[in-house]
Protein backbone atom coordinates (compact mmCIF):
# COMPACT_ATOMS: atom_id res chain seq x y z
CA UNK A 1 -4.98 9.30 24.79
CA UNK A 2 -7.78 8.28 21.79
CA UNK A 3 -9.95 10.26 20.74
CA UNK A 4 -13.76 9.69 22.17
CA UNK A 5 -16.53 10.56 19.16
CA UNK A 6 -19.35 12.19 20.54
CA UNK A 7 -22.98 12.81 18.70
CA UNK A 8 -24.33 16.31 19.35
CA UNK A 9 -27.01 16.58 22.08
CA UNK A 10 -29.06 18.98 23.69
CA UNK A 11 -28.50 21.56 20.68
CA UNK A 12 -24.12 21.57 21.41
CA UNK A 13 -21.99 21.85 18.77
CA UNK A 14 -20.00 19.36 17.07
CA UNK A 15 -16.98 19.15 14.75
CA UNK A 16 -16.90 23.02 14.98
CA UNK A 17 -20.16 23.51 13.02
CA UNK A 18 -24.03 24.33 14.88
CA UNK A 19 -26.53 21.28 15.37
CA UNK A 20 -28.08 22.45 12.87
CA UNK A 21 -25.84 20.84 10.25
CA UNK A 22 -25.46 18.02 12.17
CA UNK A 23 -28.59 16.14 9.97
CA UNK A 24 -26.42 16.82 6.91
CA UNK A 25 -23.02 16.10 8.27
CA UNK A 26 -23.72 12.82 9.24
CA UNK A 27 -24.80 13.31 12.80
CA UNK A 28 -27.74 13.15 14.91
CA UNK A 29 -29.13 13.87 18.33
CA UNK A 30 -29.35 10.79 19.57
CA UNK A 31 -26.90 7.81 21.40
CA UNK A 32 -27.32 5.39 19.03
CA UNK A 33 -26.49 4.60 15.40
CA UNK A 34 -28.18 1.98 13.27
CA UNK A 35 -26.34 -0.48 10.96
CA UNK A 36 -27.77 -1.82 7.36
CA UNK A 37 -29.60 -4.32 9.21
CA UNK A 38 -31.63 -2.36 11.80
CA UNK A 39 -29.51 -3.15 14.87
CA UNK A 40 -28.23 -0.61 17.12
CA UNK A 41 -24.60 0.23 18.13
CA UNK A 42 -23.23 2.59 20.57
CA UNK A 43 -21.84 5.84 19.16
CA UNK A 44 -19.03 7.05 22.24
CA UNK A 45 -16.39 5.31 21.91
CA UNK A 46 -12.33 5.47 22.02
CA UNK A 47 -11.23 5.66 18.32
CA UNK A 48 -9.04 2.74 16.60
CA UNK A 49 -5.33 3.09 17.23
CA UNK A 50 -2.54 2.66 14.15
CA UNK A 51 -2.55 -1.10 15.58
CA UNK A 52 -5.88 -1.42 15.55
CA UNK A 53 -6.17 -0.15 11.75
CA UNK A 54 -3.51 -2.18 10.50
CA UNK A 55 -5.54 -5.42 12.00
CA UNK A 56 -8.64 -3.51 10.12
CA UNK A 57 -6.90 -3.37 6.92
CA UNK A 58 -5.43 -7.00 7.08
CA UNK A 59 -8.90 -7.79 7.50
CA UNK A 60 -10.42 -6.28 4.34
CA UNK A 61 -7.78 -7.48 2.10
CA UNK A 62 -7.96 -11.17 3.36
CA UNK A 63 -11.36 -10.42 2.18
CA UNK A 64 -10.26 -9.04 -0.94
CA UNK A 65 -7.82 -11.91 -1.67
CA UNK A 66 -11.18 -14.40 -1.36
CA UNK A 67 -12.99 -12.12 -3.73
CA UNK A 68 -15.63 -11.28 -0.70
CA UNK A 69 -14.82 -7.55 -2.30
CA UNK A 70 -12.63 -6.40 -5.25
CA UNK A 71 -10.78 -3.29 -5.39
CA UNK A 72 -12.99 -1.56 -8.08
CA UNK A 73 -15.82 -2.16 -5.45
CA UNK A 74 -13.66 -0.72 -2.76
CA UNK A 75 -12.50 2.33 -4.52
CA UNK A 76 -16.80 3.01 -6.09
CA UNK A 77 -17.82 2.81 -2.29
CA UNK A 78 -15.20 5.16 -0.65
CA UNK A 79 -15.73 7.97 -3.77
CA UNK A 80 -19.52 7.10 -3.17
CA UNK A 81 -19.60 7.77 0.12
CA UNK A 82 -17.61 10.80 0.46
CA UNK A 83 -17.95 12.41 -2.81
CA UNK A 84 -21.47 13.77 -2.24
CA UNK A 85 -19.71 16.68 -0.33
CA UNK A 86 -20.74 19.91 -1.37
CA UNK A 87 -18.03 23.36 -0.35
CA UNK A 88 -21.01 25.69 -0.96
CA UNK A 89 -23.09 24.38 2.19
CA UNK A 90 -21.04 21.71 3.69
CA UNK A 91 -23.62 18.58 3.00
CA UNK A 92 -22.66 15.66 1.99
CA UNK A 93 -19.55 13.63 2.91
CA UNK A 94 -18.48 9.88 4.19
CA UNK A 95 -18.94 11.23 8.04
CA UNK A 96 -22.44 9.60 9.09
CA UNK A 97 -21.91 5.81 7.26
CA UNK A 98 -25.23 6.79 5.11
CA UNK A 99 -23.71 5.05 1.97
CA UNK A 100 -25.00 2.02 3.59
CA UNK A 101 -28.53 3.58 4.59
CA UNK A 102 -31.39 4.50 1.29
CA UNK A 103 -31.37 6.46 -0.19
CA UNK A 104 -27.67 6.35 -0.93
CA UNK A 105 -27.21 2.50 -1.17
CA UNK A 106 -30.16 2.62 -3.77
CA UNK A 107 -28.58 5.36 -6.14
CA UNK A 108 -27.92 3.91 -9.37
CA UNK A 109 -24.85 5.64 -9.63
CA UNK A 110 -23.28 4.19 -6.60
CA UNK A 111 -24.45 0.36 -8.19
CA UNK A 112 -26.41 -0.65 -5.23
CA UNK A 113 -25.51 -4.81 -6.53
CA UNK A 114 -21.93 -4.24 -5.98
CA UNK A 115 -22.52 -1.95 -2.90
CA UNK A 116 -24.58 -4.14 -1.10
CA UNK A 117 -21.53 -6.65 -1.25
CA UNK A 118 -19.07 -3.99 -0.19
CA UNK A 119 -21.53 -2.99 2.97
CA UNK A 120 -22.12 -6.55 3.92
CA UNK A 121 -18.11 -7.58 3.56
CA UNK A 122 -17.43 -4.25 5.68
CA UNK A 123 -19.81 -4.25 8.32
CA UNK A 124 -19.45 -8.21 8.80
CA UNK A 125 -15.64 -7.14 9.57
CA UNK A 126 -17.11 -3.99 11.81
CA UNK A 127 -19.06 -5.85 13.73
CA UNK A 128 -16.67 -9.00 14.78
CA UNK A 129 -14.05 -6.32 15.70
CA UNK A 130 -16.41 -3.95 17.89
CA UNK A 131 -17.08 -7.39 19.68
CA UNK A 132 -13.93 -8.48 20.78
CA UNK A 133 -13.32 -4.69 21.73
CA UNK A 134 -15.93 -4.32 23.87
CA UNK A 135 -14.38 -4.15 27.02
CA UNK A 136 -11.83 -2.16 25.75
CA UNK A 137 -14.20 0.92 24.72
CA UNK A 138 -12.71 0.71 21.24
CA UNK A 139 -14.62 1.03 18.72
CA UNK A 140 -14.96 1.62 14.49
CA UNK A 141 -17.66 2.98 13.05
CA UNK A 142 -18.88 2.31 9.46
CA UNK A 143 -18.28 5.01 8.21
CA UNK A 144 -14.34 4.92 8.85
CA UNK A 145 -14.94 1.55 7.32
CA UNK A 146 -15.70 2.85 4.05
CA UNK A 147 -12.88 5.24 3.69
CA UNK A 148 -10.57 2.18 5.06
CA UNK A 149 -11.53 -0.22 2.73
CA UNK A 150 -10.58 2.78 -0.16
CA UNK A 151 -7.36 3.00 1.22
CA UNK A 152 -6.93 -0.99 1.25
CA UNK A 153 -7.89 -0.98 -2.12
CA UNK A 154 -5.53 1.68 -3.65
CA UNK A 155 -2.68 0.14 -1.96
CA UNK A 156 -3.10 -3.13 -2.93
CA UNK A 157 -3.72 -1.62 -6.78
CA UNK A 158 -0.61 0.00 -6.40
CA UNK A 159 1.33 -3.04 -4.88
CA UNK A 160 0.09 -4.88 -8.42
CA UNK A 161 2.36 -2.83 -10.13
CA UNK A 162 5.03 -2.58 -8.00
CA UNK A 163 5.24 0.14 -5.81
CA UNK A 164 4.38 0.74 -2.19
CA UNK A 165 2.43 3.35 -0.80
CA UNK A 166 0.51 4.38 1.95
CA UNK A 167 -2.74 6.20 1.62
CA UNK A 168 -3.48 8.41 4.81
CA UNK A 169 -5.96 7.88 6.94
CA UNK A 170 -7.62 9.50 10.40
CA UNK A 171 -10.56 7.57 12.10
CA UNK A 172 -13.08 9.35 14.45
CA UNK A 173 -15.99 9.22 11.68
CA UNK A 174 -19.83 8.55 13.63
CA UNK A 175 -22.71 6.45 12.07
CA UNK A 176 -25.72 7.92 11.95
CA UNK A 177 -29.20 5.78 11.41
CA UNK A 178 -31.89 5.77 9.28
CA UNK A 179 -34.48 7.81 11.75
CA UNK A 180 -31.88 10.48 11.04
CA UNK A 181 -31.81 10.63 7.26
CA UNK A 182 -34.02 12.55 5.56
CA UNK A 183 -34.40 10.42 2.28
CA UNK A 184 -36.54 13.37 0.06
CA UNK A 185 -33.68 15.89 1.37
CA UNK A 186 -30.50 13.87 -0.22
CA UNK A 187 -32.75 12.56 -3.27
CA UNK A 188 -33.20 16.30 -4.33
CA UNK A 189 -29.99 17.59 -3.23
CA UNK A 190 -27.40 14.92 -3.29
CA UNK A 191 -28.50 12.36 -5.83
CA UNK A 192 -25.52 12.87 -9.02
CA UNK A 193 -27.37 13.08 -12.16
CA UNK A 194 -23.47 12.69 -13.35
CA UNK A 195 -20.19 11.79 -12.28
CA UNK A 196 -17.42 12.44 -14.60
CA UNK A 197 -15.01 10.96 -12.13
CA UNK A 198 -16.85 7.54 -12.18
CA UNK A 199 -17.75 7.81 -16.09
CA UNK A 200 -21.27 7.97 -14.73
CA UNK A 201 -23.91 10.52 -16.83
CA UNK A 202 -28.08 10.00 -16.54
CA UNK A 203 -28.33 13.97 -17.56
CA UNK A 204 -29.78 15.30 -21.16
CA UNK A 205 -26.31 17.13 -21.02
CA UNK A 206 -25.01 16.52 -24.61
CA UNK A 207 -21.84 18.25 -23.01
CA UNK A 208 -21.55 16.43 -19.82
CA UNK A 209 -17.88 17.56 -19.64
CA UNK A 210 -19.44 20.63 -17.70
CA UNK A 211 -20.64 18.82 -15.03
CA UNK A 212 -17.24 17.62 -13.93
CA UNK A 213 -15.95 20.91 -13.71
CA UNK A 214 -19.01 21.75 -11.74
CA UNK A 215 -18.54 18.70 -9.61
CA UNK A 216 -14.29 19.27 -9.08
CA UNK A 217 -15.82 22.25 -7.42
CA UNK A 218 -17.74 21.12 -4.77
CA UNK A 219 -15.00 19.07 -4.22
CA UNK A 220 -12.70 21.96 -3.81
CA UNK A 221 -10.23 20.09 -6.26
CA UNK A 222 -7.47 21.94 -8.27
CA UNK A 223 -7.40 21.38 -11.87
CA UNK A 224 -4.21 18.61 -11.39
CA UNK A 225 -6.56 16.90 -8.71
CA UNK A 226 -9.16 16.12 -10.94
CA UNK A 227 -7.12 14.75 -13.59
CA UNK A 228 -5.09 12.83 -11.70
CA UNK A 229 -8.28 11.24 -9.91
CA UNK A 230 -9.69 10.55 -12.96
CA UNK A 231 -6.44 9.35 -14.64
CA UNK A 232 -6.39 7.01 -11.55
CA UNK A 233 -9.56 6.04 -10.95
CA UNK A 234 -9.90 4.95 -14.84
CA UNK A 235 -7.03 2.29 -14.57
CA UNK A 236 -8.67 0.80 -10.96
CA UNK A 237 -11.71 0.60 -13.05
CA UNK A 238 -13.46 2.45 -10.62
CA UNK A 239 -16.63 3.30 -13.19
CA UNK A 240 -20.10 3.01 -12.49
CA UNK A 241 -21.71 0.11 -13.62
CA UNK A 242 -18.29 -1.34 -13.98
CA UNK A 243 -18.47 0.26 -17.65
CA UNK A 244 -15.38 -0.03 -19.86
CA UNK A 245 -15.62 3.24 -20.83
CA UNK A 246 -12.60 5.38 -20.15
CA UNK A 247 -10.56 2.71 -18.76
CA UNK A 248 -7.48 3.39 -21.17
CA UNK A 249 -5.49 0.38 -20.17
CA UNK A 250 -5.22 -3.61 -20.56
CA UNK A 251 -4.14 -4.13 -16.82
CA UNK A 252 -7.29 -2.71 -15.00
CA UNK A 253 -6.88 -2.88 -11.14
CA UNK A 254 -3.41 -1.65 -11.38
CA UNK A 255 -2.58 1.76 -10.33
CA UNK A 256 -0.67 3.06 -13.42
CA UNK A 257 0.03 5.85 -15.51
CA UNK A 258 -1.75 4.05 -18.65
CA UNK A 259 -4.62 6.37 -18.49
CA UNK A 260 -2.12 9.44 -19.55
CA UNK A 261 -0.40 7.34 -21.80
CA UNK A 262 -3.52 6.26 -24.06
CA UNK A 263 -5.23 10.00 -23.88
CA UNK A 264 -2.13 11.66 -24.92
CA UNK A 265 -0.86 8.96 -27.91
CA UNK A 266 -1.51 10.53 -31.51
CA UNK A 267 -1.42 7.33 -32.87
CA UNK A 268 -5.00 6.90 -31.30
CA UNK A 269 -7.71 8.29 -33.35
CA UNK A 270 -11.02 8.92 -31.84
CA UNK A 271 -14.41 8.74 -33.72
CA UNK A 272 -17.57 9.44 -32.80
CA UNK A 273 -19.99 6.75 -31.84
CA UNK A 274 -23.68 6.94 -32.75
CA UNK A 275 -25.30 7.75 -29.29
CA UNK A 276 -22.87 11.42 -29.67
CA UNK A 277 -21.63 11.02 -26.09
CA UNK A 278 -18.72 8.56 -26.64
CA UNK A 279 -16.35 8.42 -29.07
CA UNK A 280 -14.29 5.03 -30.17
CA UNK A 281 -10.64 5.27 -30.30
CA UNK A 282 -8.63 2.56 -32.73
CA UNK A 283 -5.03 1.64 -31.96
CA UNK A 284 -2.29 0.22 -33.83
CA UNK A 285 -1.81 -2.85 -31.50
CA UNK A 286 -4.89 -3.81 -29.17
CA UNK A 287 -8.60 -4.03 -28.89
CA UNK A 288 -10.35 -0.44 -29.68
CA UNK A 289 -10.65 1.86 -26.87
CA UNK A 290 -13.99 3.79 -25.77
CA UNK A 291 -14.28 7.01 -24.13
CA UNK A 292 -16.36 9.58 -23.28
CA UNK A 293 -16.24 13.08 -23.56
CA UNK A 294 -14.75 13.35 -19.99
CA UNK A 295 -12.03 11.64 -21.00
CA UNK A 296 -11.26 13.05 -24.04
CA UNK A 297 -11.67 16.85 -22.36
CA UNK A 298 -8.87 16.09 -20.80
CA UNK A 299 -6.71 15.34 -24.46
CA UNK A 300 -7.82 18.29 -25.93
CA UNK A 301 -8.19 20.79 -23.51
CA UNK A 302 -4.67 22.63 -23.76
CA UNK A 303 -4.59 23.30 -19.69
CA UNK A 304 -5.46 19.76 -19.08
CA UNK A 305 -3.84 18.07 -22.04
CA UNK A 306 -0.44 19.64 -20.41
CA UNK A 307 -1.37 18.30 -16.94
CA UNK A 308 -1.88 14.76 -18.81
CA UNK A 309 1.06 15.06 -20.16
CA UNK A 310 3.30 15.59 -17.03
CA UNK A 311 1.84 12.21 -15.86
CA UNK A 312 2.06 10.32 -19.27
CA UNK A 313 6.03 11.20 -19.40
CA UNK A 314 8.20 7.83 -18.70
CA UNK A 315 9.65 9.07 -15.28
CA UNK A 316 5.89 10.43 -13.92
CA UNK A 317 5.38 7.27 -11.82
CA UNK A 318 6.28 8.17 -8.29
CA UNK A 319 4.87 11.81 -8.68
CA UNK A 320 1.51 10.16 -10.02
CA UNK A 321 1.02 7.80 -7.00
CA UNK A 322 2.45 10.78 -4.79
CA UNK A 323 -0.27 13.00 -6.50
CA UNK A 324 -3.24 10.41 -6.67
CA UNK A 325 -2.82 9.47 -3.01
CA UNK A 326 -2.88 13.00 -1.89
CA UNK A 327 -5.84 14.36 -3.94
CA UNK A 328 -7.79 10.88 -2.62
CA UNK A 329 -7.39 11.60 0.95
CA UNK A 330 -8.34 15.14 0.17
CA UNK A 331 -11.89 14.10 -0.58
CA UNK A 332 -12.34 11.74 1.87
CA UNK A 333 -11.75 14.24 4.42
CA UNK A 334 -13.70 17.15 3.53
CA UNK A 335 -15.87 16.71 6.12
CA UNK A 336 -13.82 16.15 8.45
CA UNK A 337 -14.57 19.69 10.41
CA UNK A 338 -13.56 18.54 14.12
CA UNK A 339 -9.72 18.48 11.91
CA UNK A 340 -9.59 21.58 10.93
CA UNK A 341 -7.29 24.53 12.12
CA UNK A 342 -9.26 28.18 13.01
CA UNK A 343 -7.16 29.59 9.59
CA UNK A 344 -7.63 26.37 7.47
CA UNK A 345 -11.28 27.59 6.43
CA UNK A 346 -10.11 30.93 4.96
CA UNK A 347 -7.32 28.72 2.87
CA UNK A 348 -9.59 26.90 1.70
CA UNK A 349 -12.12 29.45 0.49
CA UNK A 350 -8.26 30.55 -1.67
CA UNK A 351 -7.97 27.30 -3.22
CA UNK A 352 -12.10 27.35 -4.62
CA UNK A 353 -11.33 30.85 -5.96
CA UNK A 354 -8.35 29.88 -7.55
CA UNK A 355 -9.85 26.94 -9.23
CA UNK A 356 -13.06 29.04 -10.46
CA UNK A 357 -10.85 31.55 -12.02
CA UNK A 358 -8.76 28.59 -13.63
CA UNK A 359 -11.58 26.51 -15.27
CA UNK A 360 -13.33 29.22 -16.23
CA UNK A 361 -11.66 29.55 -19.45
CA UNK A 362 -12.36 25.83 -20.13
């Protein structure tokens, strides 16, 4: 039988969490959710089945392969969307759509040009399938959209060079609307200042290397996680503002192990550029190389420099993808409460604890 999504009404709970949450979890109390262009859309509805997401993801890479959407633009929009998610009060999070609603879409951090593109290719492909479902009941909601067109992307990046995988993915996601975002609320809490992960920094940190540990935290991400996120999202060139910095290989859009390679080579040497934040790093063979402190945490850090390692060694290719793939789909469902298990909660509380104590002595 699918799954019917349900909005909370009446003060009922939802995904296992009190209405009360519901405004930051991506719910409402209302019937109706509101696309980017103001129209409404009903919100109960049977869930896509594995045939219906296959047609979904055919979809998004036709529009791909007519450059309606690349797969940097892909990947930015999926980490935008669900990477606001916070473990120490459960905000944030790709349930709700709201990367397509302000204030998110307007963030300069989630590059609201290249966004705007990515919502319009998305919901165009949203809306023609919820039509010709109709009388089915079937329906997908924007905000499995989003996380779709990440997994579309990362496939595709890793079928450039070669391999096959398949990145997980569960729909049942709602939409909520604008009436049901408070914009002040997610400017002051939500709204990154950085993002090591996307090589994105608007703080007066001069060490801005902190604020990716802080970030990996919210996220509830080991220390492998976030280097192997990073290490991947560098070579999909994944960066805000589609900067250059950080992306450690001459084959950007492919999902390789280049990243690892380039951070850990000795015959690289790294100076400091005049801004203090980035550092330029000459090569034997090849253009120079710029990175930022991030990325360069990650060479000289002895903890992380041996996780970089593991991935940069010739036979790390399958357990990269394996890796990358896993600690993706771990984001994108962090807020995915109405999947978790009555014990999964007090595993994850484990995993944070073990990760504070671990980067601690960074």
């Amino acid at each position: 039988m699918p799954t019917i999504v349900k909005v909370v009404r009446n003060g009922k709970q939802i995904n296992g969490l009190p209405s009360a949450h519901c405004a930051d979890s991506g719910f409402g109390e209302g019937r109706l959710a509101e696309h980017s262009d103001g129209k409404n859309v009903e919100e109960d509805y049977a869930t896509v089945s594995s045939n219906d997401v296959r047609f979904l993801k055919g979809k998004i890479l036709d529009a791909v392969n007519r450059a309606e959407a690349s797969i940097p633009d892909l990947v930015k929009a999926s980490w935008a969307s669900a990477s606001t998610y916070r473990c120490t009060d459960h905000r944030g999070g790709a349930n709700g759509g709201r990367i397509r609603l302000e204030p998110q879409r307007s963030w300069p951090a989630n590059d609201p040009a290249s966004l705007a593109k990515v919502i319009a290719t998305l919901e165009a492909i949203q809306l023609q399938f919820n039509k010709t479902q109709a009388a089915t009941g079937t329906q997908v909601s924007f905000a499995d959209m989003v996380v779709l067109g990440g997994c579309v992307a990362i496939e595709e990046a890793a079928r450039r060079a070669g391999h096959t995988v398949r990145v997980p993915f569960v729909a049942g996601r709602a939409d909520s609307s604008q009436q049901q975002t408070d914009v002040a609320s997610f400017d002051a809490a939500l709204k990154p200042r950085m993002d090591g992960f996307r090589n994105y920094d608007a703080s007066s940190d001069a060490r801005p290397e902190r604020g990716l540990i802080d970030r990996a935290h919210l996220l509830t991400l080991t220390a492998p996680e976030m280097c192997v996120l990073i290490g991947g999202m560098r070579v999909l060139g994944a960066n805000a503002d589609n900067s250059s910095v950080g992306v450690l290989t001459d084959r950007p859009g492919v999902l390789s192990t280049d990243f690892f390679a380039s951070i850990c080579d000795d015959n690289i040497t790294w100076t400091p550029m005049s801004c203090g934040k980035l550092f330029q790093g000459s090569r034997p063979a090849g253009e120079p190389f710029t990175a930022s402190r991030v990325d360069l945490v990650l060479g000289s850090n002895s903890q992380l420099r041996a996780i970089c390692e593991s991935y940069a060694s010739a036979d790390s290719t399958e357990p990269f993808l394996r890796d990358f793939v896993s600690a993706w789909s771990k984001v994108m469902m962090l807020d995915r409460f109405d999947l978790l298990q009555p014990n999964q909660g007090k595993e994850e509380s484990t995993t944070v604890l073990y990760y504070s104590k671990t980067v601690s002595r960074l």
